[in-house]
Protein backbone atom coordinates (compact mmCIF):
# COMPACT_ATOMS: atom_id res chain seq x y z
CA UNK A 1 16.81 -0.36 -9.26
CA UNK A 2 14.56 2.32 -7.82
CA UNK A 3 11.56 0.70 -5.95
CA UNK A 4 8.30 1.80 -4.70
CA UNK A 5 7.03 2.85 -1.04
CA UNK A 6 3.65 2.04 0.61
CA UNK A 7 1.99 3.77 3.19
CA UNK A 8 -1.19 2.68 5.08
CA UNK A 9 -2.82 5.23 7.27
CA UNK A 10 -3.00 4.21 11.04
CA UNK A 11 -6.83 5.09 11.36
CA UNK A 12 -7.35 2.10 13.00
CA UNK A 13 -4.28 1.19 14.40
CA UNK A 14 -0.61 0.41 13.29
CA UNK A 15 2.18 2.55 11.95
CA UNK A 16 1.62 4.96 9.06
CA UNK A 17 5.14 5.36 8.08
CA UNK A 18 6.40 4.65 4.56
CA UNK A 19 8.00 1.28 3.93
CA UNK A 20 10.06 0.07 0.24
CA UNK A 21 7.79 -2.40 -1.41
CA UNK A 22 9.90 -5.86 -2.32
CA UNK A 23 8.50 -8.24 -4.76
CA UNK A 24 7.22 -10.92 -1.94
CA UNK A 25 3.55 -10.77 -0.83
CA UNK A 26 4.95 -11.94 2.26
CA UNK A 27 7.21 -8.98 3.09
CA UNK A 28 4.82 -6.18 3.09
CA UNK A 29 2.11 -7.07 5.52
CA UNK A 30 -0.20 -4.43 7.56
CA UNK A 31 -3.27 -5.96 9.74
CA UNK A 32 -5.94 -3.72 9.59
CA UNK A 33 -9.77 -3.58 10.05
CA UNK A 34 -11.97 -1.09 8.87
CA UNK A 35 -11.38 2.14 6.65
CA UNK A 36 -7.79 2.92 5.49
CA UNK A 37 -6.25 4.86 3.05
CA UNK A 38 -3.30 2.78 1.10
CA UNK A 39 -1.20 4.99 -0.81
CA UNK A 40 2.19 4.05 -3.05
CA UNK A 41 4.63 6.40 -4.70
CA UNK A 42 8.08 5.94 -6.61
CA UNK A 43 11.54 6.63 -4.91
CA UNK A 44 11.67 10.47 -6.39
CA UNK A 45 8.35 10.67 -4.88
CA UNK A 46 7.01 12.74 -7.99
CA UNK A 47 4.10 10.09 -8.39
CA UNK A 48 1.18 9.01 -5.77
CA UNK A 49 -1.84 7.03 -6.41
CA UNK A 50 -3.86 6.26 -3.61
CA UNK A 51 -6.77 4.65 -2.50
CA UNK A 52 -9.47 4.57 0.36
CA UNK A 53 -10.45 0.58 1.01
CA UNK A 54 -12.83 -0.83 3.51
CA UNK A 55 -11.32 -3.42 5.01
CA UNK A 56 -13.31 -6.13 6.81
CA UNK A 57 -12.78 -9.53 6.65
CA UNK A 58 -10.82 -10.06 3.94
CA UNK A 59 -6.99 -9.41 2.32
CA UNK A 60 -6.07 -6.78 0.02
CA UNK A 61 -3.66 -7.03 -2.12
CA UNK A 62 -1.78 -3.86 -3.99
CA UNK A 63 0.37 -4.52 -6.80
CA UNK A 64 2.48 -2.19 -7.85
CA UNK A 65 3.55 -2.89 -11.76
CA UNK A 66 4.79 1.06 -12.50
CA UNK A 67 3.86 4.61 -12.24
CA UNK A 68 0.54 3.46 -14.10
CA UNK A 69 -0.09 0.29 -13.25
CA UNK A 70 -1.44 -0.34 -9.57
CA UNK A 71 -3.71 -3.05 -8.81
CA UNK A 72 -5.91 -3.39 -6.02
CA UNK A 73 -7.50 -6.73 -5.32
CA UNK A 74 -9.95 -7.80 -2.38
């Protein structure tokens, strides 16, 4: 099956290369604090949706269901 990548920017911090999404919350795990741009695409890479999140405090949790269905939850 073809999966999905993430990429968080490294604004404040971190790496900011792309890593294959699983379907585990506790896989894909970034510590961040402040503003970041999350951003997922498929494995052809003809699809992006991104997002810029304020992160302070609190987990945020993407979801990625298909090409039209990403859910962001703080």
């Amino acid at each position: 099956s073809k999966r999905f990548q993430a990429f968080v920017s490294s604004h404040n911090g971190g790496s900011n290369s792309w890593f294959t999404l699983t379907k585990s919350f506790k896989d894909g795990r970034w510590n961040r604090l402040g503003w970041e741009v999350i951003v997922c695409r498929n494995a052809e890479d003809t699809w992006r949706k991104g997002v810029y999140v304020h992160i302070k405090d609190v987990t945020v949790y993407v979801t990625v269901k298909g090409v039209d269905h990403v859910e962001i939850e703080y």
